[in-house]
C-alpha atoms as a PDB file:
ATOM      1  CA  UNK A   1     -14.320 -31.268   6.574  1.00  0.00           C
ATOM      2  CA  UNK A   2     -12.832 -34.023   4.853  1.00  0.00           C
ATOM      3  CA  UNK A   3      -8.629 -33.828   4.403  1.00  0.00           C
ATOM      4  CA  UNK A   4      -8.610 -35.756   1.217  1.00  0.00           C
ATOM      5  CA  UNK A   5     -11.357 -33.198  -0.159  1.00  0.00           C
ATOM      6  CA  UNK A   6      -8.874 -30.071  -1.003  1.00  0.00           C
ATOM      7  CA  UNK A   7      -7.078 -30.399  -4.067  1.00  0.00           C
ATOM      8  CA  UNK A   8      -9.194 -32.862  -5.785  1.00  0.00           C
ATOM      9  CA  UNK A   9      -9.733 -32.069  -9.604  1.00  0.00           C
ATOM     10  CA  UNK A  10     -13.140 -32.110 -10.757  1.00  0.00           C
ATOM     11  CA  UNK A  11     -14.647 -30.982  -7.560  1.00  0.00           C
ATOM     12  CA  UNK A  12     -15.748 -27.436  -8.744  1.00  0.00           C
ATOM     13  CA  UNK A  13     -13.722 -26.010  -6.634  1.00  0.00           C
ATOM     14  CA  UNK A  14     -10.648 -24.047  -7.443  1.00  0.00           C
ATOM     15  CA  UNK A  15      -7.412 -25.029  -6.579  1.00  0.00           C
ATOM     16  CA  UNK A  16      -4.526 -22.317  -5.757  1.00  0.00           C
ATOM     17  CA  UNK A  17      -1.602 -22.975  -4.656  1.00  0.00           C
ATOM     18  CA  UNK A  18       0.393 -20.223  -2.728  1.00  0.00           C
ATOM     19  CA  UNK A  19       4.056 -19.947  -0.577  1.00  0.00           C
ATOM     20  CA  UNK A  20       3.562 -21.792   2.939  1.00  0.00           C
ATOM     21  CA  UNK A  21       5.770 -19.371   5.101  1.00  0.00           C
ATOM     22  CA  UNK A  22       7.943 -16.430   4.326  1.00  0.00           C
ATOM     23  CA  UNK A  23       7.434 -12.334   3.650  1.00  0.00           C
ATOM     24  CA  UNK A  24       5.326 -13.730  -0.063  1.00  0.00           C
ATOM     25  CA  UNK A  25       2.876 -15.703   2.267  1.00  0.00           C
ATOM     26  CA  UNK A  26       2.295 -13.318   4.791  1.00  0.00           C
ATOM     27  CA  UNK A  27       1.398 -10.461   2.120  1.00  0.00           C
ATOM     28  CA  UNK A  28      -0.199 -13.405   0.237  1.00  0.00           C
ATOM     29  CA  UNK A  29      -2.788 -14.182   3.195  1.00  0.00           C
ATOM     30  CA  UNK A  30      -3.501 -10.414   3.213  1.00  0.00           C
ATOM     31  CA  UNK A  31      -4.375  -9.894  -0.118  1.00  0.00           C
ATOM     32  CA  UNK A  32      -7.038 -13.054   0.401  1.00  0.00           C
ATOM     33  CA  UNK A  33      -7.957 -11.182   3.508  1.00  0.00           C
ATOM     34  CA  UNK A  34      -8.386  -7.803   2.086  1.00  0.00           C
ATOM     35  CA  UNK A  35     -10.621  -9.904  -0.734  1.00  0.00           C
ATOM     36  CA  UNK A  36     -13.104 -10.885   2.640  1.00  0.00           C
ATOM     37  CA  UNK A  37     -11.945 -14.438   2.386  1.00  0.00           C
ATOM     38  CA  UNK A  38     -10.867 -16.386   5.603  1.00  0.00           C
ATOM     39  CA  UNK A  39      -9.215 -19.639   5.375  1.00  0.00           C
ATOM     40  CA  UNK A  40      -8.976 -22.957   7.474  1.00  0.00           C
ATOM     41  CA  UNK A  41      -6.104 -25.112   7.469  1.00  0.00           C
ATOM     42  CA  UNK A  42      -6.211 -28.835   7.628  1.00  0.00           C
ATOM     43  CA  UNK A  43      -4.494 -30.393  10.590  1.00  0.00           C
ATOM     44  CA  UNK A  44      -1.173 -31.470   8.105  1.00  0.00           C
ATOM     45  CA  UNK A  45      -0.973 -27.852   7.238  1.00  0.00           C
ATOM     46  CA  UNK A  46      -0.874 -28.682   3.352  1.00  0.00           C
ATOM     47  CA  UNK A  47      -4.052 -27.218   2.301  1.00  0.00           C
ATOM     48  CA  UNK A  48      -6.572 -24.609   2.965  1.00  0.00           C
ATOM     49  CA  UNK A  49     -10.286 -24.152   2.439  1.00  0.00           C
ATOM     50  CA  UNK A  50     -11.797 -21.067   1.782  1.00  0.00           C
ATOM     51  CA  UNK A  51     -15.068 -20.076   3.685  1.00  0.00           C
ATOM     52  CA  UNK A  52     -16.431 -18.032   1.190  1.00  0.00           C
ATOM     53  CA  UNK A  53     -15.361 -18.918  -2.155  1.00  0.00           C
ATOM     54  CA  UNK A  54     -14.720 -22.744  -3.774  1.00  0.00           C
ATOM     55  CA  UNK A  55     -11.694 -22.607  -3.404  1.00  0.00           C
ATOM     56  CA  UNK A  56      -8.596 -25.036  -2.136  1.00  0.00           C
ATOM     57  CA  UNK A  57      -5.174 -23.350  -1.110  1.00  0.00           C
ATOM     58  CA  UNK A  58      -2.169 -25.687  -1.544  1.00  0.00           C
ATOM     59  CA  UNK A  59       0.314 -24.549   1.028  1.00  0.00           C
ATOM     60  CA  UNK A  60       3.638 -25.102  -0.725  1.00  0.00           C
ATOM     61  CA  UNK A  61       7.012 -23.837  -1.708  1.00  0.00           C
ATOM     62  CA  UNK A  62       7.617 -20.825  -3.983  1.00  0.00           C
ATOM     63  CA  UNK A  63       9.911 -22.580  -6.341  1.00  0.00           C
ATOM     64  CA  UNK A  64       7.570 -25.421  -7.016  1.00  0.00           C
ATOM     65  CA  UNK A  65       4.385 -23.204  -7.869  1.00  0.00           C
ATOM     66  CA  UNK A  66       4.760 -22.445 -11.598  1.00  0.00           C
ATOM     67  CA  UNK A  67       5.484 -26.339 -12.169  1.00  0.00           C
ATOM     68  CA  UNK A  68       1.895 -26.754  -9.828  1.00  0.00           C
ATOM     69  CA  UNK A  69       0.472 -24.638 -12.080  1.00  0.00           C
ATOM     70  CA  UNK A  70       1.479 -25.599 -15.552  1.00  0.00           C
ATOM     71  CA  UNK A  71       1.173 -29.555 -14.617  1.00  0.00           C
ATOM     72  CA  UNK A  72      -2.475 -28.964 -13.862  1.00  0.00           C
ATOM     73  CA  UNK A  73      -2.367 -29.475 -10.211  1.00  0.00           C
ATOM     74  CA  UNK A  74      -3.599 -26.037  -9.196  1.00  0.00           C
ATOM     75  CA  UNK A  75      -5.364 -23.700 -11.177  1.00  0.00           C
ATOM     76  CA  UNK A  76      -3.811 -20.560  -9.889  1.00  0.00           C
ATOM     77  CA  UNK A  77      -0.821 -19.676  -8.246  1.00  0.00           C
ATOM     78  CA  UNK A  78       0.429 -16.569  -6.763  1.00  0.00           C
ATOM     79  CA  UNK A  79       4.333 -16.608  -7.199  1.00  0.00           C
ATOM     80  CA  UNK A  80       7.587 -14.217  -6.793  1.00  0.00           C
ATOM     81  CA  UNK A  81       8.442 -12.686 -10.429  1.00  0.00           C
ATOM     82  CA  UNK A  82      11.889 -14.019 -10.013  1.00  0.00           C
ATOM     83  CA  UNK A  83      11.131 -17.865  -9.445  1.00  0.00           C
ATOM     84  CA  UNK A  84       7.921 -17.335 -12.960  1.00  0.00           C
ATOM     85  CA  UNK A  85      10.845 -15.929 -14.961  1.00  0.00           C
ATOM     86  CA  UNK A  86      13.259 -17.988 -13.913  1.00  0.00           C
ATOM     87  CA  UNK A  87      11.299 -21.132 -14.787  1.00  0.00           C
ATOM     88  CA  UNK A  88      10.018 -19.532 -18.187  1.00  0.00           C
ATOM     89  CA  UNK A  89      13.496 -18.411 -19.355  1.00  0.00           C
ATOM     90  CA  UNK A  90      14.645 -21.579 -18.598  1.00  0.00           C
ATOM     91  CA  UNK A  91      11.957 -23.494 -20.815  1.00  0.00           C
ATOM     92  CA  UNK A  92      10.196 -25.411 -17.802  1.00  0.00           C
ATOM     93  CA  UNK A  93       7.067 -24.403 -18.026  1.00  0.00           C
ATOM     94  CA  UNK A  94       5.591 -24.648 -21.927  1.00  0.00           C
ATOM     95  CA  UNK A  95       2.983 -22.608 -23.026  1.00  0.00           C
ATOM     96  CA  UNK A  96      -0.177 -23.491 -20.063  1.00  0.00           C
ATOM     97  CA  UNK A  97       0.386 -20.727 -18.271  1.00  0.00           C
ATOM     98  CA  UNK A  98      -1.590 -17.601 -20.234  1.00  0.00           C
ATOM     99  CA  UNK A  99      -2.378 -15.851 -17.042  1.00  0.00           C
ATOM    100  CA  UNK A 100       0.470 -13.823 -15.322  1.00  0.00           C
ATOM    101  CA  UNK A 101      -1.338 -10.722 -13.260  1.00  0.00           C
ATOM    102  CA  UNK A 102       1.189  -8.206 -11.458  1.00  0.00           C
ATOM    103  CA  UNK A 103      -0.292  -8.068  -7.638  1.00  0.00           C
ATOM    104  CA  UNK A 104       1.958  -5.082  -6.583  1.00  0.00           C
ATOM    105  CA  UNK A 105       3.079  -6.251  -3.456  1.00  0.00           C
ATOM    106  CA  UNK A 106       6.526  -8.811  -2.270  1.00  0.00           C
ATOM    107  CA  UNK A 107       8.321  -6.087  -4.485  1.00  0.00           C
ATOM    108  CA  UNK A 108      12.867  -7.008  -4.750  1.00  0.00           C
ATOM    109  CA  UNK A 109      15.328  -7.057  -7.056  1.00  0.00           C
ATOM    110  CA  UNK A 110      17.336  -9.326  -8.395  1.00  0.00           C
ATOM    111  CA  UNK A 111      20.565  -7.810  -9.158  1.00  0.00           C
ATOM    112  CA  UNK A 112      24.431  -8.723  -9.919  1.00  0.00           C
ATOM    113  CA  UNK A 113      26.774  -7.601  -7.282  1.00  0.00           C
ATOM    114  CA  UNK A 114      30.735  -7.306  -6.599  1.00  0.00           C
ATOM    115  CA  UNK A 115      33.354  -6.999  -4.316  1.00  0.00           C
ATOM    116  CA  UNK A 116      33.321  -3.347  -3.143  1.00  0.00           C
ATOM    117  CA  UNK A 117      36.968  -3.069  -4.373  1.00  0.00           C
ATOM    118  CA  UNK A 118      36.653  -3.827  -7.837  1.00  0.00           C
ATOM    119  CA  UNK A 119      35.810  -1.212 -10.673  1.00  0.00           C
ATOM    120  CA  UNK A 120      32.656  -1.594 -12.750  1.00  0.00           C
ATOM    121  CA  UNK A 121      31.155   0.847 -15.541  1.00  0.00           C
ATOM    122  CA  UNK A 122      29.629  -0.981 -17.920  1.00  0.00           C
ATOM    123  CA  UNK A 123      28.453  -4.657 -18.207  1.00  0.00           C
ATOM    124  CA  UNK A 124      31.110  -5.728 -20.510  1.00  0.00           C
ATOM    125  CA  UNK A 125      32.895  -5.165 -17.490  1.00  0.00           C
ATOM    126  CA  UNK A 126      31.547  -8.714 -16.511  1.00  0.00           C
ATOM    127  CA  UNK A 127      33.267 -10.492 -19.115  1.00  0.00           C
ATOM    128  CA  UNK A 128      35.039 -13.706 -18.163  1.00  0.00           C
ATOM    129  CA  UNK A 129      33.544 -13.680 -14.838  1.00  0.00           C
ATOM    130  CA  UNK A 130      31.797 -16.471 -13.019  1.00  0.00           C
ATOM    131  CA  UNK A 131      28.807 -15.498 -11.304  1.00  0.00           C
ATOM    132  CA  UNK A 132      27.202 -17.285  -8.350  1.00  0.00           C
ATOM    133  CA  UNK A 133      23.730 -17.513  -8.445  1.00  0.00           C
ATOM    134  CA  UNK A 134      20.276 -19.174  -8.205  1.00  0.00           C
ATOM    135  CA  UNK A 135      19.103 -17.538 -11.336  1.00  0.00           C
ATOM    136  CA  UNK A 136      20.929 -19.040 -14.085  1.00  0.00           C
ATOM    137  CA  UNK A 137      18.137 -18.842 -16.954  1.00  0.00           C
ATOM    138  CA  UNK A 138      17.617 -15.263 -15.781  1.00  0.00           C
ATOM    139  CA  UNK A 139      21.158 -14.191 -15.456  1.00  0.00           C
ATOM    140  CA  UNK A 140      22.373 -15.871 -18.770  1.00  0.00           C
ATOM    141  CA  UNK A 141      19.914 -14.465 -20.709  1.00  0.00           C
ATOM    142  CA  UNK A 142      20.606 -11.244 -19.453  1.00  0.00           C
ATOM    143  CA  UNK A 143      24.399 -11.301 -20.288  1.00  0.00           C
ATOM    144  CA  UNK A 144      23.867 -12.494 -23.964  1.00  0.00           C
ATOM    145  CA  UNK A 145      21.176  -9.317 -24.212  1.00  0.00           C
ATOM    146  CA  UNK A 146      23.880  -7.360 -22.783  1.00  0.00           C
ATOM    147  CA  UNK A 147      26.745  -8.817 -24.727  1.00  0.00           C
ATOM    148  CA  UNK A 148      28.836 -10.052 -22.398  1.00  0.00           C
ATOM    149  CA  UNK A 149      31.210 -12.344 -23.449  1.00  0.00           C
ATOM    150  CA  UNK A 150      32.875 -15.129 -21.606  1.00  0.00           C
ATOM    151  CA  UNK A 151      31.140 -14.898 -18.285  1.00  0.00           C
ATOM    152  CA  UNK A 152      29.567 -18.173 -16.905  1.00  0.00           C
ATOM    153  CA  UNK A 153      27.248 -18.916 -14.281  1.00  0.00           C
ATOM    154  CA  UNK A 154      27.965 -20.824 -11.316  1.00  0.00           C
ATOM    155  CA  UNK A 155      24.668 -22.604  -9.921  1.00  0.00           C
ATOM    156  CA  UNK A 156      24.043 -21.871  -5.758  1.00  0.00           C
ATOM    157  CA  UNK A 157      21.494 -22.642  -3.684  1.00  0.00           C
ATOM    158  CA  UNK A 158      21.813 -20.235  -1.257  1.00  0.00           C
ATOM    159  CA  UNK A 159      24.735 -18.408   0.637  1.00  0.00           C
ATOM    160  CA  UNK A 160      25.827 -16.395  -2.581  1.00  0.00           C
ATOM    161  CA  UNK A 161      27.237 -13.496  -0.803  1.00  0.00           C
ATOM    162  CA  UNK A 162      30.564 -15.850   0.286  1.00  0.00           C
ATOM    163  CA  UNK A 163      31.112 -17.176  -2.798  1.00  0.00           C
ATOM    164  CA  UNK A 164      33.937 -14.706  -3.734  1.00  0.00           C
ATOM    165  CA  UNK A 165      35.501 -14.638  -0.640  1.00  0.00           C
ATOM    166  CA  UNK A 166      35.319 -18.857  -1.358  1.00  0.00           C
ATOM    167  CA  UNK A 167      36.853 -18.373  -4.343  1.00  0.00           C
ATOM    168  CA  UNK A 168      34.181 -20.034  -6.165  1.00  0.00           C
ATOM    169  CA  UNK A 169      32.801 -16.983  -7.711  1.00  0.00           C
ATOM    170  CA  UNK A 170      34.164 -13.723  -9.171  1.00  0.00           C
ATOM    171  CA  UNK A 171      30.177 -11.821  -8.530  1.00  0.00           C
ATOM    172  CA  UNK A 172      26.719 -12.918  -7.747  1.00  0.00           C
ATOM    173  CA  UNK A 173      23.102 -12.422  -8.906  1.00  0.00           C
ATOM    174  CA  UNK A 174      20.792 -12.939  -6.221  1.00  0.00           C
ATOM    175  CA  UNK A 175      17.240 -10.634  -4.543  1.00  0.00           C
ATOM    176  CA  UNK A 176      18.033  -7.424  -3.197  1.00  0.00           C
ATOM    177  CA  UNK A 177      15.497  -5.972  -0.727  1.00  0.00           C
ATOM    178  CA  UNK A 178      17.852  -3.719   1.148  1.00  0.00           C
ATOM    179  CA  UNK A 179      21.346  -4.301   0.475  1.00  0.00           C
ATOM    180  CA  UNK A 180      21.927  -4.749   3.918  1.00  0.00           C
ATOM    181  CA  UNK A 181      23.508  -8.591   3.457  1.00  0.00           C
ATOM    182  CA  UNK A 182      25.521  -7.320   0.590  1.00  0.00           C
ATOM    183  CA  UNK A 183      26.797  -4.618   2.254  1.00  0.00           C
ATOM    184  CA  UNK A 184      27.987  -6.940   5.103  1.00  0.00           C
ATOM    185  CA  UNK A 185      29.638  -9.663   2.588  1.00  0.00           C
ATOM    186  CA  UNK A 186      31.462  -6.416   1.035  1.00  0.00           C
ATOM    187  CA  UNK A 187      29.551  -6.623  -1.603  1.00  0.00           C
ATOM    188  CA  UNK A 188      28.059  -3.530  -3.773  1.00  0.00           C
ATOM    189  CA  UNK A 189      25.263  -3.538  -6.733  1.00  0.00           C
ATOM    190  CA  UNK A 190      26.848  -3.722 -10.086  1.00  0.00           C
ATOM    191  CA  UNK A 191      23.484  -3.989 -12.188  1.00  0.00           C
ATOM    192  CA  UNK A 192      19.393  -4.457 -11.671  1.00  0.00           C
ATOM    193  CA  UNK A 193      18.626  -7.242 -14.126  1.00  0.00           C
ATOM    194  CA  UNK A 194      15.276  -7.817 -13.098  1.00  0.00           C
ATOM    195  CA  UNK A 195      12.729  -5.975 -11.034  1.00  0.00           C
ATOM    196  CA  UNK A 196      10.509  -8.583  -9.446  1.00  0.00           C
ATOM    197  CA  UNK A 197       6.939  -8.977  -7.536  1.00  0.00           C
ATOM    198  CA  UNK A 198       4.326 -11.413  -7.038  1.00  0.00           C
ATOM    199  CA  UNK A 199       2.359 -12.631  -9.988  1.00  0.00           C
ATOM    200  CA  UNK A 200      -0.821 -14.534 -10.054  1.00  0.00           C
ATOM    201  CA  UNK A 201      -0.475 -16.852 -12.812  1.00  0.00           C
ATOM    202  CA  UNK A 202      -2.889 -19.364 -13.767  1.00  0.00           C
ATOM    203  CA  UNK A 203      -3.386 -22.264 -16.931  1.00  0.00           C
ATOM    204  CA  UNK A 204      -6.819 -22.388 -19.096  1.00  0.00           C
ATOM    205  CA  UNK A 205      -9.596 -22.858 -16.968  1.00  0.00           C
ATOM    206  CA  UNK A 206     -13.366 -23.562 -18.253  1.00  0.00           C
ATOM    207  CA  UNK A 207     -16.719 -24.501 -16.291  1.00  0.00           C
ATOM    208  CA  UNK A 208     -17.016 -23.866 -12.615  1.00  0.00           C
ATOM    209  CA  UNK A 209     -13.614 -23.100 -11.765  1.00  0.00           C
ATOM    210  CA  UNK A 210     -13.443 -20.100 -14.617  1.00  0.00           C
ATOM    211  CA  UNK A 211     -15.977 -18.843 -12.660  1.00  0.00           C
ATOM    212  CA  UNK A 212     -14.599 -18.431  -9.273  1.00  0.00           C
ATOM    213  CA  UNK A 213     -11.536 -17.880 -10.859  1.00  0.00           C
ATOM    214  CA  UNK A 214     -13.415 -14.803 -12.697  1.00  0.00           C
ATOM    215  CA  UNK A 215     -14.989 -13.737  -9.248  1.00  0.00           C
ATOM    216  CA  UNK A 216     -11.462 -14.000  -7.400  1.00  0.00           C
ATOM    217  CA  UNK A 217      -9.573 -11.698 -10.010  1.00  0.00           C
ATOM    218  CA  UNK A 218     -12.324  -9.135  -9.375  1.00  0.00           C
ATOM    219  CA  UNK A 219     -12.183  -8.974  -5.276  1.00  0.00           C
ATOM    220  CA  UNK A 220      -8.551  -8.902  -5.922  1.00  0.00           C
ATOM    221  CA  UNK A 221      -8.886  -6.080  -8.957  1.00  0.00           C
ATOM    222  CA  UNK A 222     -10.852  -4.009  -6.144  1.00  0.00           C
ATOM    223  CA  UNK A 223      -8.029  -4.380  -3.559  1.00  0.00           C
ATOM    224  CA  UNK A 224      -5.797  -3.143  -6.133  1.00  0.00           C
ATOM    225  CA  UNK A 225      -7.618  -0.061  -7.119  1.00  0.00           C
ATOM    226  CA  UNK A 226      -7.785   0.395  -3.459  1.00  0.00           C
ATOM    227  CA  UNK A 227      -4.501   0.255  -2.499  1.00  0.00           C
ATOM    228  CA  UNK A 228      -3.036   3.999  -3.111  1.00  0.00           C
ATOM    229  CA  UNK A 229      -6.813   5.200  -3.920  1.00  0.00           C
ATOM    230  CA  UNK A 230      -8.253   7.981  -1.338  1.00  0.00           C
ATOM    231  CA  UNK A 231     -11.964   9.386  -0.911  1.00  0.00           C
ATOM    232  CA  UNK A 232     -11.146  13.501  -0.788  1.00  0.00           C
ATOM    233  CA  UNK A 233     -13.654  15.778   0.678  1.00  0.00           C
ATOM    234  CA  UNK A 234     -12.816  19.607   1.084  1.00  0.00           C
ATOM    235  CA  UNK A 235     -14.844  22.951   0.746  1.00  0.00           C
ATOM    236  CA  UNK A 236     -13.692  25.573  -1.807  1.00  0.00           C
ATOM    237  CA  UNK A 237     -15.068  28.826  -3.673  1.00  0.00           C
ATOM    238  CA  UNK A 238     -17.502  28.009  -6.073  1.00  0.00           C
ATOM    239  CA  UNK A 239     -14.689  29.500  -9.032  1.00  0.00           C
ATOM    240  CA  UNK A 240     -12.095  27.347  -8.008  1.00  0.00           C
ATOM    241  CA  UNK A 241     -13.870  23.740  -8.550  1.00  0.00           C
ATOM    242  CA  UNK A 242     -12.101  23.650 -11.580  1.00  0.00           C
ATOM    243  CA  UNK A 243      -8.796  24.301 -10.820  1.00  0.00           C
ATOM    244  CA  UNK A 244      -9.285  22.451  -7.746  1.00  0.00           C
ATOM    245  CA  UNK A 245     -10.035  19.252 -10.157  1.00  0.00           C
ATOM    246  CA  UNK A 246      -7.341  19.742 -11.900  1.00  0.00           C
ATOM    247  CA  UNK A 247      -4.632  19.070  -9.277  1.00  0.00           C
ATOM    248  CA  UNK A 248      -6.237  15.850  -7.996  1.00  0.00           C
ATOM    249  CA  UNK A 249      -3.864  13.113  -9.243  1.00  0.00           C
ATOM    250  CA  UNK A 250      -6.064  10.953 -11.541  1.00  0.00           C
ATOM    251  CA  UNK A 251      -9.801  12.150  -9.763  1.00  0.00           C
ATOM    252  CA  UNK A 252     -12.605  10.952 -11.075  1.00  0.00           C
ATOM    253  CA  UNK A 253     -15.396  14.059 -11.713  1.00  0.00           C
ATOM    254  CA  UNK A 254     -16.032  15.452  -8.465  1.00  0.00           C
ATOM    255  CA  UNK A 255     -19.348  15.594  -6.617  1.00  0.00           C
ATOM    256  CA  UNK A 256     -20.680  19.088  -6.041  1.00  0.00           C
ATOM    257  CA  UNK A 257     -22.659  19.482  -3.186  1.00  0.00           C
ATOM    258  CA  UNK A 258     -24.572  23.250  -1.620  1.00  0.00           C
ATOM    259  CA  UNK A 259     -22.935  24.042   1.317  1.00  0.00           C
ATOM    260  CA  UNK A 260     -25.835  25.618   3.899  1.00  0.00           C
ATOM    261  CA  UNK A 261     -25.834  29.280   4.536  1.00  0.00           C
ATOM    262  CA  UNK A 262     -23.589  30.196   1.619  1.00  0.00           C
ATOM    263  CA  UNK A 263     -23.835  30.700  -2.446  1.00  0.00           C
ATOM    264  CA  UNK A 264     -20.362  31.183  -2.824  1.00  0.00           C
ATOM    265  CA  UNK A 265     -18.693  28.000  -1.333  1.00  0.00           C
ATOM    266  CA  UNK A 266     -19.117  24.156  -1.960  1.00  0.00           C
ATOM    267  CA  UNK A 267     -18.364  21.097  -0.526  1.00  0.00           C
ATOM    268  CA  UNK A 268     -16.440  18.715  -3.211  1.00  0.00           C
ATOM    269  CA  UNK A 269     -15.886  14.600  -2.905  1.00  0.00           C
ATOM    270  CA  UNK A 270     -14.033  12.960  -5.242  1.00  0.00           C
ATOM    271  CA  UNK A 271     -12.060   9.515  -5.336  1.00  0.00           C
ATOM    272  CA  UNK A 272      -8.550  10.141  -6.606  1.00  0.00           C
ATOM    273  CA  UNK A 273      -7.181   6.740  -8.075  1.00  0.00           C
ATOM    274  CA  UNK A 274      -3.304   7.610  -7.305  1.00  0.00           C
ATOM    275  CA  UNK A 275      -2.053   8.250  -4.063  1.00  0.00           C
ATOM    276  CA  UNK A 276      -2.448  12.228  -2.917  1.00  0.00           C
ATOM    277  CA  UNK A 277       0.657  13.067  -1.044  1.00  0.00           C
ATOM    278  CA  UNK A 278       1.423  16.794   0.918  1.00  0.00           C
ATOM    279  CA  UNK A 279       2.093  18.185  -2.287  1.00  0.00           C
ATOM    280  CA  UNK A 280      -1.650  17.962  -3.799  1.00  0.00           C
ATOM    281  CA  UNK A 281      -3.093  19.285   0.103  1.00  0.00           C
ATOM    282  CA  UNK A 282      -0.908  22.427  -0.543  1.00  0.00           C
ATOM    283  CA  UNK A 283      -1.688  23.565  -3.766  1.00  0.00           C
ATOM    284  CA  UNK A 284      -5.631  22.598  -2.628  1.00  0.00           C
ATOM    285  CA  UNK A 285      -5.036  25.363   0.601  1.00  0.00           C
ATOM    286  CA  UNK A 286      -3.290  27.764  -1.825  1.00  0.00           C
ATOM    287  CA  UNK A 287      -6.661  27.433  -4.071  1.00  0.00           C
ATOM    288  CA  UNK A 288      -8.545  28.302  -1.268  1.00  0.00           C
ATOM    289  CA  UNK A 289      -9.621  24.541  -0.313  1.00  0.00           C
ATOM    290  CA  UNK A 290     -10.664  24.484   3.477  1.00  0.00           C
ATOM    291  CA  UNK A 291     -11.877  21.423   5.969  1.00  0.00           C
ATOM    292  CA  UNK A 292      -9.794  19.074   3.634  1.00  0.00           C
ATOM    293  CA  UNK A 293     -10.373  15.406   4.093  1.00  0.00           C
ATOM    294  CA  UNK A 294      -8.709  12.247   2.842  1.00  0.00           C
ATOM    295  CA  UNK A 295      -9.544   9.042   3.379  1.00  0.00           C
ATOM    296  CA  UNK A 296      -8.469   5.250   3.073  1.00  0.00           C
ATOM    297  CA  UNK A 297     -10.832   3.391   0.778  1.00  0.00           C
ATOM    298  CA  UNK A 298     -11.330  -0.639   1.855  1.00  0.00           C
ATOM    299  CA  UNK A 299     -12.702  -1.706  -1.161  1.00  0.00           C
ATOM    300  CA  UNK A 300     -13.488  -0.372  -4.639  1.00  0.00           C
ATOM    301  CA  UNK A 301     -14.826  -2.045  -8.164  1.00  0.00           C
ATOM    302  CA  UNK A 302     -14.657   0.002 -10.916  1.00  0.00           C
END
């Protein structure tokens, strides 16, 4: 396996590029692993080659996907919301990017925060303020749709949460997952301005690589519909099947099957395509559902 054969244009194979490290890759590598694919890394740890699919993984950093992907170095990308947005609002990226897919998982927030002491109601509130962040596009553009007036943003790299006890900042925007580090800077939440997750974004593809691309997007559809989708099995009296079907969260039409050595009972499978939480098992027992099953589906095309 040849290192200077990932990444090379023209190839047939599809290049995606994807974060190296961190909580995005780990999830990342999941998701491809979930899809049945298995990957081998070259011995510099830049790329990867996919055993089952033509396609090349460029092992890189978050921030420099969406640029990857609208220079026409990689094909695909799969990218936190916040660093997509924050490259779009700030007019980086053009228009070669017409593929933006929400994957559902690396979920955060990116949020302005203040020092616990001070007073905050409304986002006017935030007027005159300088505001440490890495977000700048993001953050400005939310304080002109809000109105805010006067309030600037100071550009960070990292180690927001000391900027107003620096003196540097009056707030920051930066991702939220728990609060936690804000909490222990003395910091609380003043506003959610954007609700992040990963993305798989992508430019115009044609040939070969549409193809894979096209194949990809449905293994990774499948995971998706997987995810909070269960395979329920249960008997009930033959009159309740419809009510039964009703309280299914979003349940395809169920299966009827005879149940031996009994007319007025039936056994009834269905795959619900929203999770099913305690809620739906006790209205099913208080129908008269009995020998209730629910199960984890792997993998699921509609």
């Amino acid at each position: 396996m040849a290192e200077e054969a990932f990444g090379e244009a023209g190839t047939g194979r599809l290049r995606m590029a994807v974060q190296k490290k961190g909580r995005l890759a780990d999830e990342t590598f999941d998701l491809l692993k979930r899809c049945g694919l298995s990957l081998s890394q070259s011995k510099n740890r830049l790329y990867a080659r996919v055993q089952e699919m033509p396609i090349d993984i460029l092992l890189v950093r978050d921030d420099d996907i969406p640029a990857l992907v609208a220079g026409g170095a990689s094909d695909l990308g799969i990218v936190g919301g916040n660093v997509f947005e924050e490259e779009r609002a700030g007019g980086r990226l053009g228009s070669r990017v017409p593929l933006v897919k929400p994957l559902g998982f690396s979920k955060c927030r990116l949020c302005i925060a203040l020092p616990k002491e001070d007073t905050y109601s409304q986002p006017a509130d935030l007027g005159g303020m300088r505001i440490a962040t890495s977000y700048p596009a993001l953050t400005e553009d939310w304080l002109e749709r809000e109105g805010v007036k006067g309030a600037t943003t100071v550009v960070m790299n990292g180690a927001h949460e000391i900027a107003p006890r620096l003196g540097v900042a009056d707030a920051v925007c930066d991702i939220v997952s728990t609060g936690g580090t804000l909490d222990a800077n003395g910091l609380k939440v003043a506003e959610t301005i954007y609700r992040s997750e990963a993305l798989l974004i992508g430019g115009p593809l044609e040939g070969e690589a549409k193809k894979v691309a096209d194949a990809l997007q449905l293994r990774i559809e499948g995971v998706q519909r997987s995810r909070d989708a269960k395979y329920v099995m249960l008997n009930a009296p033959r009159s309740a099947v419809e009510a039964i079907s009703k309280v299914l969260p979003a349940a395809d039409k169920p299966t009827i099957l005879e149940l031996a050595g009994t007319a007025e009972k039936v056994a009834v499978h269905t795959v619900c395509r929203e999770a099913v939480v305690w809620e739906h098992l006790e209205e099913l027992k208080r129908l008269g559902a009995s020998a209730i099953l629910v199960l984890d589906i792997d993998k699921m095309l509609a």
